[in-house]
PDB file of N, CA and C in Angstrom:
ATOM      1  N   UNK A   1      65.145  -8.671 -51.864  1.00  0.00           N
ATOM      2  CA  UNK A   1      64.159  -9.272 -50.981  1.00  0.00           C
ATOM      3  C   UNK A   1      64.742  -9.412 -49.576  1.00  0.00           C
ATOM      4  N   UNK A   2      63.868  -9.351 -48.294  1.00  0.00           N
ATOM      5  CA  UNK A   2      64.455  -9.690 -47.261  1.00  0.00           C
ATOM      6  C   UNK A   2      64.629 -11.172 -46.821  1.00  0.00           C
ATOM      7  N   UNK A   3      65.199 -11.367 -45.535  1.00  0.00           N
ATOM      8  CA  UNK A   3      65.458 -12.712 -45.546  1.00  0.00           C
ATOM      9  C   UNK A   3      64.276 -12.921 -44.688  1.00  0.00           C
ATOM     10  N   UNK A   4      64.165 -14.672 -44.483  1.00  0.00           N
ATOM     11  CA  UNK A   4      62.868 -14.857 -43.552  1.00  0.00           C
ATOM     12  C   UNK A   4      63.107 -15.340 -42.473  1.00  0.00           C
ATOM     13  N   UNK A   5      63.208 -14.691 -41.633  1.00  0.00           N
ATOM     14  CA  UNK A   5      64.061 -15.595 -40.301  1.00  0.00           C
ATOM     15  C   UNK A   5      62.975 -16.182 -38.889  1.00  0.00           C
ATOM     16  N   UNK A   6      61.950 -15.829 -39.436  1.00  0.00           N
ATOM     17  CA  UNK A   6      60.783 -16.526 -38.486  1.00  0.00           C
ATOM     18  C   UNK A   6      60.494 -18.225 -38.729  1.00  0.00           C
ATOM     19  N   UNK A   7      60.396 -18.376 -40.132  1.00  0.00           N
ATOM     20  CA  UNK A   7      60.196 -19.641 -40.198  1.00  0.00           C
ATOM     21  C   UNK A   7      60.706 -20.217 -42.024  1.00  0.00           C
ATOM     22  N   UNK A   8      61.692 -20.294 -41.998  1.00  0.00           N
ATOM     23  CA  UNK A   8      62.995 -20.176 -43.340  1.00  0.00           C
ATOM     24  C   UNK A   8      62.558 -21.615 -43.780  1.00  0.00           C
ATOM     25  N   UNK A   9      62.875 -21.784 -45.291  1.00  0.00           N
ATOM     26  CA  UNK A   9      62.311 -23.113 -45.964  1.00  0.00           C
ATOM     27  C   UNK A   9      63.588 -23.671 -45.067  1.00  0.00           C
ATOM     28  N   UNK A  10      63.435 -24.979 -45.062  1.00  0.00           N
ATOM     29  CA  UNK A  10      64.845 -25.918 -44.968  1.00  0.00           C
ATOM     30  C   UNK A  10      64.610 -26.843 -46.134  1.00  0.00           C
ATOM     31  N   UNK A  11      66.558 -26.970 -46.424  1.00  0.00           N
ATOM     32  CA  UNK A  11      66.430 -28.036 -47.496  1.00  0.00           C
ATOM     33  C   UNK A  11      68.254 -28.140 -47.164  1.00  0.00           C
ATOM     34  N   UNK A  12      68.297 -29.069 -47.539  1.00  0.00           N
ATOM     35  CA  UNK A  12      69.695 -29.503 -48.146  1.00  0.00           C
ATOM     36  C   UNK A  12      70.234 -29.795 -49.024  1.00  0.00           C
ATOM     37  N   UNK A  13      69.897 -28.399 -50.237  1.00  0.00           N
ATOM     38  CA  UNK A  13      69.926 -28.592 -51.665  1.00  0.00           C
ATOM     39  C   UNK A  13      69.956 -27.236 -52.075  1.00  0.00           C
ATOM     40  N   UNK A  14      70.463 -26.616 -52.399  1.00  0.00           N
ATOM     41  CA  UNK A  14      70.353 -25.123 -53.346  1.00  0.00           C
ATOM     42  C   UNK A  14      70.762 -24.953 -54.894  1.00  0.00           C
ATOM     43  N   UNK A  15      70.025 -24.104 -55.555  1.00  0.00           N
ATOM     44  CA  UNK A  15      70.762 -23.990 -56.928  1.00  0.00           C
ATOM     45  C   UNK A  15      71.408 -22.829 -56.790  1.00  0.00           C
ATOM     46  N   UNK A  16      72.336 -22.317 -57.712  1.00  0.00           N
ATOM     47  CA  UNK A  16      72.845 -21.194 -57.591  1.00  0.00           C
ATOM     48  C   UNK A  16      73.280 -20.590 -59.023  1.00  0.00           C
ATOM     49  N   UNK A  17      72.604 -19.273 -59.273  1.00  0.00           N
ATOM     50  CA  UNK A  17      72.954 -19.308 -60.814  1.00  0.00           C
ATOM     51  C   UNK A  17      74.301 -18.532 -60.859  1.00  0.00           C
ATOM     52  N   UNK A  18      74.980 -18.832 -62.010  1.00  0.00           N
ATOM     53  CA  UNK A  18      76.434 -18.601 -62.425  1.00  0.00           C
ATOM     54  C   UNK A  18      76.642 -16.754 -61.778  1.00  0.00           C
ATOM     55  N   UNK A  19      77.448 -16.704 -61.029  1.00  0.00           N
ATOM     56  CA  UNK A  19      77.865 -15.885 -60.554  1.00  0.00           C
ATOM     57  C   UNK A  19      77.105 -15.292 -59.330  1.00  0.00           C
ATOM     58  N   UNK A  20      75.876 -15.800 -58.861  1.00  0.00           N
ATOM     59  CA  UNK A  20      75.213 -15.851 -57.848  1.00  0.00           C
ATOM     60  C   UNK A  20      75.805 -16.022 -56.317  1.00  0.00           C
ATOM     61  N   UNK A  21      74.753 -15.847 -55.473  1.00  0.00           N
ATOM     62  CA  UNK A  21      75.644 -15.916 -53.911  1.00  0.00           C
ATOM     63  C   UNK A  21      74.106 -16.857 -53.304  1.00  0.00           C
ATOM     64  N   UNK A  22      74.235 -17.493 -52.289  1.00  0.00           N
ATOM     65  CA  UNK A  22      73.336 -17.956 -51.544  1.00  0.00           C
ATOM     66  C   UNK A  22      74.143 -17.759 -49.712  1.00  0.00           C
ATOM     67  N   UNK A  23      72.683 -17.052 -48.909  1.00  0.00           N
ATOM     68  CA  UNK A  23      73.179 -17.095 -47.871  1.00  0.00           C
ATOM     69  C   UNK A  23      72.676 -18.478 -46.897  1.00  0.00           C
ATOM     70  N   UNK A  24      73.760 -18.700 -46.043  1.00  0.00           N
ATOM     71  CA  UNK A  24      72.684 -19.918 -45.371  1.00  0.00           C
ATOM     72  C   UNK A  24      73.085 -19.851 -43.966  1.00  0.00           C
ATOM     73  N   UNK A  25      72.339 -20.255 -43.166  1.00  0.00           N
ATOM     74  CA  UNK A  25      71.936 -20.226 -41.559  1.00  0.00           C
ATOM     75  C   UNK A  25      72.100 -21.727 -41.100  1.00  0.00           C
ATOM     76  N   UNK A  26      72.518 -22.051 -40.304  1.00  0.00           N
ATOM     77  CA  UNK A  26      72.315 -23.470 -39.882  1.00  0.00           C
ATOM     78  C   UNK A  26      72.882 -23.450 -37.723  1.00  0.00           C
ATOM     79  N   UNK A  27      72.101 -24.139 -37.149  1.00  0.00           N
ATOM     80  CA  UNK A  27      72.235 -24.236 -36.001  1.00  0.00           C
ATOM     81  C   UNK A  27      74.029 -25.247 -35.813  1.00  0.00           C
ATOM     82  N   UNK A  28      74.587 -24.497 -34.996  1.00  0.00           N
ATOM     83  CA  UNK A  28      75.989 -25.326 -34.638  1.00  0.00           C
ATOM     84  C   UNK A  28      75.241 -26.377 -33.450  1.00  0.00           C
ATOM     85  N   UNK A  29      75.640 -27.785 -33.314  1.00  0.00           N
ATOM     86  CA  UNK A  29      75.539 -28.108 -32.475  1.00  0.00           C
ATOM     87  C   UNK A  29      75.961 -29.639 -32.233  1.00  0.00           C
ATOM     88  N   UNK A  30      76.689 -30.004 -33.294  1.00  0.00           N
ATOM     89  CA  UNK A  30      77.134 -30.819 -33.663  1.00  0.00           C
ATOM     90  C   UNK A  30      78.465 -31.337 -34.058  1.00  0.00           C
ATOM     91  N   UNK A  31      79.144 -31.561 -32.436  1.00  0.00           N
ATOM     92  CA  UNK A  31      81.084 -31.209 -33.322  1.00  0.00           C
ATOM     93  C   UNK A  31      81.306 -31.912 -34.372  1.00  0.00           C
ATOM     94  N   UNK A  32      82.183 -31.790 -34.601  1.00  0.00           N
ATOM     95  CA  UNK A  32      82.965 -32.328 -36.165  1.00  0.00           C
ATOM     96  C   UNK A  32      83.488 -31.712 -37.222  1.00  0.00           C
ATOM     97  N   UNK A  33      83.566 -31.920 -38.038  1.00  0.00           N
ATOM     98  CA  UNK A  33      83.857 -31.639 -39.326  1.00  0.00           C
ATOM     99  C   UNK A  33      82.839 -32.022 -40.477  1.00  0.00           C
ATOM    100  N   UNK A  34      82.445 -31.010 -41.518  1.00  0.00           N
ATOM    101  CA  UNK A  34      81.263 -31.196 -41.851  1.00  0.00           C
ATOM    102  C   UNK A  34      81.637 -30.702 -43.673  1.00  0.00           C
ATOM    103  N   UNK A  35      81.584 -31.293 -44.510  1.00  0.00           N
ATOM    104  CA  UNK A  35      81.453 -30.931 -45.517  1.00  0.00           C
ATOM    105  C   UNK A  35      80.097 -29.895 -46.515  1.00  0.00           C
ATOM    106  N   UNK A  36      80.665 -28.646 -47.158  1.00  0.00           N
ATOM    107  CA  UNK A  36      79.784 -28.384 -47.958  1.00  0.00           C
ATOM    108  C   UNK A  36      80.026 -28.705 -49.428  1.00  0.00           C
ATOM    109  N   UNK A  37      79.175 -29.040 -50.217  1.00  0.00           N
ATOM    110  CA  UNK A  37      80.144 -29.085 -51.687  1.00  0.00           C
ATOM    111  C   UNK A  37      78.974 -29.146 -52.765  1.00  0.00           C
ATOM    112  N   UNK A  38      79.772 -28.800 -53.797  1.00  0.00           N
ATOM    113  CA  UNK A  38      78.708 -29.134 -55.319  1.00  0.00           C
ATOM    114  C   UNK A  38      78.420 -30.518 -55.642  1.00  0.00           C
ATOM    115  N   UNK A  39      77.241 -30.815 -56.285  1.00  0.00           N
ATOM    116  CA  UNK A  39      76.911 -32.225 -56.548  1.00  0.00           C
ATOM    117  C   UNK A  39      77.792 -32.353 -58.129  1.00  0.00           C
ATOM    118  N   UNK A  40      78.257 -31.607 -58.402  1.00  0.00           N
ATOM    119  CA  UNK A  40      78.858 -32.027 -59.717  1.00  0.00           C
ATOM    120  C   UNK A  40      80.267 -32.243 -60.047  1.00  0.00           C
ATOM    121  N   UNK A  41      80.290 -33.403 -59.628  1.00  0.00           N
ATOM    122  CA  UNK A  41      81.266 -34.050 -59.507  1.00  0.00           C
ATOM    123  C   UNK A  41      82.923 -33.215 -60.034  1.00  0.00           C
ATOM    124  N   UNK A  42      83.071 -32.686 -60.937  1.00  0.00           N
ATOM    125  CA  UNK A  42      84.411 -32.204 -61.382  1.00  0.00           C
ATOM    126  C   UNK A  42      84.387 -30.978 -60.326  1.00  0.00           C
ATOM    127  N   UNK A  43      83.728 -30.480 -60.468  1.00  0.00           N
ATOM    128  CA  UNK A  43      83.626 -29.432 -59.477  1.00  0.00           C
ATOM    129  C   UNK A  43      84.620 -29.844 -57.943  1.00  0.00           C
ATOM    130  N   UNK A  44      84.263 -30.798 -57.697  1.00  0.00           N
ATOM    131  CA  UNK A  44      84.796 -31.497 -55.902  1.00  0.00           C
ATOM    132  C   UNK A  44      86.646 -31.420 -57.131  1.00  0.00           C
ATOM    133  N   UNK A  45      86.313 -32.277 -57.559  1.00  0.00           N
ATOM    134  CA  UNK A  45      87.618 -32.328 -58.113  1.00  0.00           C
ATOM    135  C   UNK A  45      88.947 -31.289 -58.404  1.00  0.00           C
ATOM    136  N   UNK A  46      87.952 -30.152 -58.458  1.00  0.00           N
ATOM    137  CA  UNK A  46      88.601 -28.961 -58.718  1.00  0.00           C
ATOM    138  C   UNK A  46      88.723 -28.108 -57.341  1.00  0.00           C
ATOM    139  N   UNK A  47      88.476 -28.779 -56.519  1.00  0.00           N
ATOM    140  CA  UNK A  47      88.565 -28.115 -54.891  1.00  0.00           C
ATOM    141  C   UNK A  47      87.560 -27.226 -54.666  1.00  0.00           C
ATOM    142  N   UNK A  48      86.312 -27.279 -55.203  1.00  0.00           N
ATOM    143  CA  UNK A  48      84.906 -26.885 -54.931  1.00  0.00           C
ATOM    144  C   UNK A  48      84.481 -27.244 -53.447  1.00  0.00           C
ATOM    145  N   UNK A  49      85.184 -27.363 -52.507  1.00  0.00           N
ATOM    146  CA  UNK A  49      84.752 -27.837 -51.534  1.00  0.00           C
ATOM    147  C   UNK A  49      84.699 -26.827 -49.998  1.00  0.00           C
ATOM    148  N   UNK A  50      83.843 -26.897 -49.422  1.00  0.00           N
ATOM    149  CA  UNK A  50      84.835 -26.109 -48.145  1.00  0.00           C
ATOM    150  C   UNK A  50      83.896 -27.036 -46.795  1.00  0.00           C
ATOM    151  N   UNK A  51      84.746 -26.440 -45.792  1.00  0.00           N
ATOM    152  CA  UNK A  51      84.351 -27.145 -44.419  1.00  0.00           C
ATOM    153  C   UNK A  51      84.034 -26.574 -43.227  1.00  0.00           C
ATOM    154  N   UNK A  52      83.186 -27.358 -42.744  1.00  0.00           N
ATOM    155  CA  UNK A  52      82.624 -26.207 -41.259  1.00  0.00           C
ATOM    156  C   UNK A  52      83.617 -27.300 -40.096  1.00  0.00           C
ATOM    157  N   UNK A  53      83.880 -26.554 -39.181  1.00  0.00           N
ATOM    158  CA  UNK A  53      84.229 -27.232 -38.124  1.00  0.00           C
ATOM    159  C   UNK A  53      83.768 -26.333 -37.090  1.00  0.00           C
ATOM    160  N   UNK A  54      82.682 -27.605 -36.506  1.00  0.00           N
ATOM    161  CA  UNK A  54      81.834 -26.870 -35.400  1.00  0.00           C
ATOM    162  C   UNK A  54      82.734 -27.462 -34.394  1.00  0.00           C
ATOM    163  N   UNK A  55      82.557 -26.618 -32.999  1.00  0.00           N
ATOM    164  CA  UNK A  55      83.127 -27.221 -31.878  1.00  0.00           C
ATOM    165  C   UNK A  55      84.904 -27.553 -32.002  1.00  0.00           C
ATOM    166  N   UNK A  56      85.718 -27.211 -32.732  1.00  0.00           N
ATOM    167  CA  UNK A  56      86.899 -27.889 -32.533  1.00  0.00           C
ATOM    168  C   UNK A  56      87.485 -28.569 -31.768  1.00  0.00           C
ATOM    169  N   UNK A  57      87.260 -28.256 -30.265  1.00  0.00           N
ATOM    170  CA  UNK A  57      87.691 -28.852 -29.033  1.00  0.00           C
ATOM    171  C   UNK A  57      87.142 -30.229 -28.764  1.00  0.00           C
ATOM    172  N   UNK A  58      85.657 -29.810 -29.091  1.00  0.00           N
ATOM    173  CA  UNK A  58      85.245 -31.325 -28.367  1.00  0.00           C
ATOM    174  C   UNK A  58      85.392 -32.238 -29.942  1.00  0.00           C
ATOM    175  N   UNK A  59      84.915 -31.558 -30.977  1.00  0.00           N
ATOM    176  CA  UNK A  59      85.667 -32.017 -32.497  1.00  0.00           C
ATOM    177  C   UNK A  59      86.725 -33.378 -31.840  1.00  0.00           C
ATOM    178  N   UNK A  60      88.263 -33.001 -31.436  1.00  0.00           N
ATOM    179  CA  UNK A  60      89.215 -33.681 -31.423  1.00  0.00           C
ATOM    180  C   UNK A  60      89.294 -34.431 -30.621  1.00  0.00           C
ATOM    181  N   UNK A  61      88.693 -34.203 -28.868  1.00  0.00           N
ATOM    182  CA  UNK A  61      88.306 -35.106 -27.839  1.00  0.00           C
ATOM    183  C   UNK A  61      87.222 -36.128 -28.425  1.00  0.00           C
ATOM    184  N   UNK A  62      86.523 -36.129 -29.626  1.00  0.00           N
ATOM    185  CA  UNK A  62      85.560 -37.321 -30.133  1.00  0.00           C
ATOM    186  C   UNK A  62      86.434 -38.365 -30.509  1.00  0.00           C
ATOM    187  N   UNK A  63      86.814 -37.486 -31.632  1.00  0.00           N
ATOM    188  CA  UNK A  63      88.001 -38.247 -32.688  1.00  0.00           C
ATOM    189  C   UNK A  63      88.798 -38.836 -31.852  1.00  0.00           C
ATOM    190  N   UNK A  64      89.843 -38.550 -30.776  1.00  0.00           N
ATOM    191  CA  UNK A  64      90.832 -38.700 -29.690  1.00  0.00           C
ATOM    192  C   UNK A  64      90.513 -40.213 -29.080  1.00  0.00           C
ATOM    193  N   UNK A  65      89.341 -40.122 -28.774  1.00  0.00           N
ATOM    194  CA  UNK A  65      88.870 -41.643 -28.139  1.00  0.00           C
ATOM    195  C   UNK A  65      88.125 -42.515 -29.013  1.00  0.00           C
ATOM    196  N   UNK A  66      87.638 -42.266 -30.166  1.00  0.00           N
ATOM    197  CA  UNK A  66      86.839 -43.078 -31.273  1.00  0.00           C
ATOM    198  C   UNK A  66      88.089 -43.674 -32.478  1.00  0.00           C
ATOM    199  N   UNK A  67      89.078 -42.963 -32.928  1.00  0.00           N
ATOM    200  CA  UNK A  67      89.538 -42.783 -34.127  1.00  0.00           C
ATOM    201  C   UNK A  67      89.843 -44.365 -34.649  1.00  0.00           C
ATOM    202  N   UNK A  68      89.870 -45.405 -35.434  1.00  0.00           N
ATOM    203  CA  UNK A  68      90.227 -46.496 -35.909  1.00  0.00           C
ATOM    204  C   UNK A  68      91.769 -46.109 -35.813  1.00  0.00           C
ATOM    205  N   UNK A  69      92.514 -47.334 -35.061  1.00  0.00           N
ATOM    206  CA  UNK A  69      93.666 -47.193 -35.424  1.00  0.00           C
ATOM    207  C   UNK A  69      94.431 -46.421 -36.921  1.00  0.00           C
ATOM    208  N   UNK A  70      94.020 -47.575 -37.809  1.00  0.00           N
ATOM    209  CA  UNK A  70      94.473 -47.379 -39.079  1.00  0.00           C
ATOM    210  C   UNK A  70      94.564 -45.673 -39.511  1.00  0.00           C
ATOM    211  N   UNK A  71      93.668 -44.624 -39.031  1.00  0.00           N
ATOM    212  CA  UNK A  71      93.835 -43.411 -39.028  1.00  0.00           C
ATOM    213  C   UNK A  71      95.033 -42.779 -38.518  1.00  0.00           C
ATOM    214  N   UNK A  72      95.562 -43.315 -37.901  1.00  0.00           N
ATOM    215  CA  UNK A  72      96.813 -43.021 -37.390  1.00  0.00           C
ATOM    216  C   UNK A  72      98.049 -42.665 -38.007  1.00  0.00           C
ATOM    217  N   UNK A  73      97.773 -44.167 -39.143  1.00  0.00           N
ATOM    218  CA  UNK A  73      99.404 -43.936 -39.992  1.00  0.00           C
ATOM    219  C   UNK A  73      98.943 -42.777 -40.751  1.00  0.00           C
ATOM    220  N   UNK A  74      97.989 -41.853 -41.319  1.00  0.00           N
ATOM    221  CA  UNK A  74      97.887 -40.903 -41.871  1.00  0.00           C
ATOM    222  C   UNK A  74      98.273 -39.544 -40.973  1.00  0.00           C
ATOM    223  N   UNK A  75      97.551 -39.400 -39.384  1.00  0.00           N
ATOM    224  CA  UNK A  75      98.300 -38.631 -39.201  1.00  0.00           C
ATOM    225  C   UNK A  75      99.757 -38.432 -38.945  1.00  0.00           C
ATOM    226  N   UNK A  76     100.560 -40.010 -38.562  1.00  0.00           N
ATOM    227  CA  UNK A  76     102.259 -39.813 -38.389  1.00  0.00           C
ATOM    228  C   UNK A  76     102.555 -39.316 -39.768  1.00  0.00           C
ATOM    229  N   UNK A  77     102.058 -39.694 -41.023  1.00  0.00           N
ATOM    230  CA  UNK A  77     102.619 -39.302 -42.601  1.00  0.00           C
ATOM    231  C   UNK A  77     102.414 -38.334 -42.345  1.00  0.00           C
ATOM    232  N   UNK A  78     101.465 -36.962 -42.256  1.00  0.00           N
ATOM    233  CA  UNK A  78     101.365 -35.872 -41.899  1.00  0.00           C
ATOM    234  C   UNK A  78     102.020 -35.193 -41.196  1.00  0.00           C
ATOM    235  N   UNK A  79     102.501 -35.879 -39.940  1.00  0.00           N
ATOM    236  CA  UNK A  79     103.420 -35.363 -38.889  1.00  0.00           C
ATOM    237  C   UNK A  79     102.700 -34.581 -38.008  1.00  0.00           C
ATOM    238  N   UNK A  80     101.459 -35.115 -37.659  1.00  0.00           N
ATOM    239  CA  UNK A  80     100.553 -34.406 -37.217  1.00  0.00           C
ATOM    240  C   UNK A  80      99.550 -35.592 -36.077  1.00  0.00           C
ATOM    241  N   UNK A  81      99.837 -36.391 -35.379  1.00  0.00           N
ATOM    242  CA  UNK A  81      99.218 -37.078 -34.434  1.00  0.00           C
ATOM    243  C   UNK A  81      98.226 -36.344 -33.465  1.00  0.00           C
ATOM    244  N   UNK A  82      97.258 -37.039 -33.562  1.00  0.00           N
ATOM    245  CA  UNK A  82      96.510 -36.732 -32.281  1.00  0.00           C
ATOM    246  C   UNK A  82      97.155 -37.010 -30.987  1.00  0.00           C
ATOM    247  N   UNK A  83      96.051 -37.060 -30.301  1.00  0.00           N
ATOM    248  CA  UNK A  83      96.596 -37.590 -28.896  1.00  0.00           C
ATOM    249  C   UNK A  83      96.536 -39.211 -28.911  1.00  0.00           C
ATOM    250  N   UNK A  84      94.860 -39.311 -29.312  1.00  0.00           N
ATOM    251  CA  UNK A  84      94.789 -40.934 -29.483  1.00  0.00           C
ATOM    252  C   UNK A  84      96.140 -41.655 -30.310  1.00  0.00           C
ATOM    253  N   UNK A  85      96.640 -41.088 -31.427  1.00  0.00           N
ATOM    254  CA  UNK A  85      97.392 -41.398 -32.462  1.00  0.00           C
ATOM    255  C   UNK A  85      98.782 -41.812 -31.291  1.00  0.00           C
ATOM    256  N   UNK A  86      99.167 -40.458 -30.989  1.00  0.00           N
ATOM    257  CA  UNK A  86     100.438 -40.534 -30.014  1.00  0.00           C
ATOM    258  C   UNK A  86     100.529 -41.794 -29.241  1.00  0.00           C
ATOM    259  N   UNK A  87      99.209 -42.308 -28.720  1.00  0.00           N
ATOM    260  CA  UNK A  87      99.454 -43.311 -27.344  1.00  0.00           C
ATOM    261  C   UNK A  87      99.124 -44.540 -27.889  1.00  0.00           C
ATOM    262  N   UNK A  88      98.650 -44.588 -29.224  1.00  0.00           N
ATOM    263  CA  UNK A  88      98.694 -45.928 -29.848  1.00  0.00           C
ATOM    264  C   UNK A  88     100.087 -46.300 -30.401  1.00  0.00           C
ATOM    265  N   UNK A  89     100.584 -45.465 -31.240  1.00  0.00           N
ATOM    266  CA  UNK A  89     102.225 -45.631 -32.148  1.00  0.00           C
ATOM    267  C   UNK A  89     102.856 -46.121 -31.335  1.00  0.00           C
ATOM    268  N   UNK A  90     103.866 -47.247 -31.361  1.00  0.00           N
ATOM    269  CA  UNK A  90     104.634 -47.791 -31.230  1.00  0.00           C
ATOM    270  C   UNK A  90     105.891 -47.186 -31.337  1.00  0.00           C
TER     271      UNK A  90
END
């Protein structure tokens, strides 16, 4: 079948049968980091997961000036500070 790109259902829900593919379209416009994943729970567990990162740049300039302290000690454990992280640590 072809795809419908004039006026496409929207949903935020798909099934997918066992060994199946689904294609999907979505407008970027929204930095961050964005989760896709299965609703069934073991699945996440099993690293069923993947991630969009729209925008990276402005992504980290959000995070950079928003982030809760407490986020911090995760990135020094990481070894991986932001900027915000850097100028808060002591």
């Amino acid at each position: 079948s072809s795809l419908n790109l004039v006026n496409p259902i929207q949903r935020d829900t798909a099934t997918i049968p066992k060994l199946g593919w689904l294609k999907i379209r979505f407008t970027v416009d929204n930095p961050g980091v964005w989760p896709m994943h299965c609703h069934i729970d073991w699945h996440l567990s099993i690293g069923m997961l993947a991630q969009f990162v729209e925008f990276p740049k402005a992504a980290r300039e959000a995070f950079d000036k928003k982030a809760p302290f407490e986020w911090c000690e995760s990135c020094t454990a990481a070894k991986n500070p932001t900027q915000y992280c850097a100028n808060k640590i002591r």
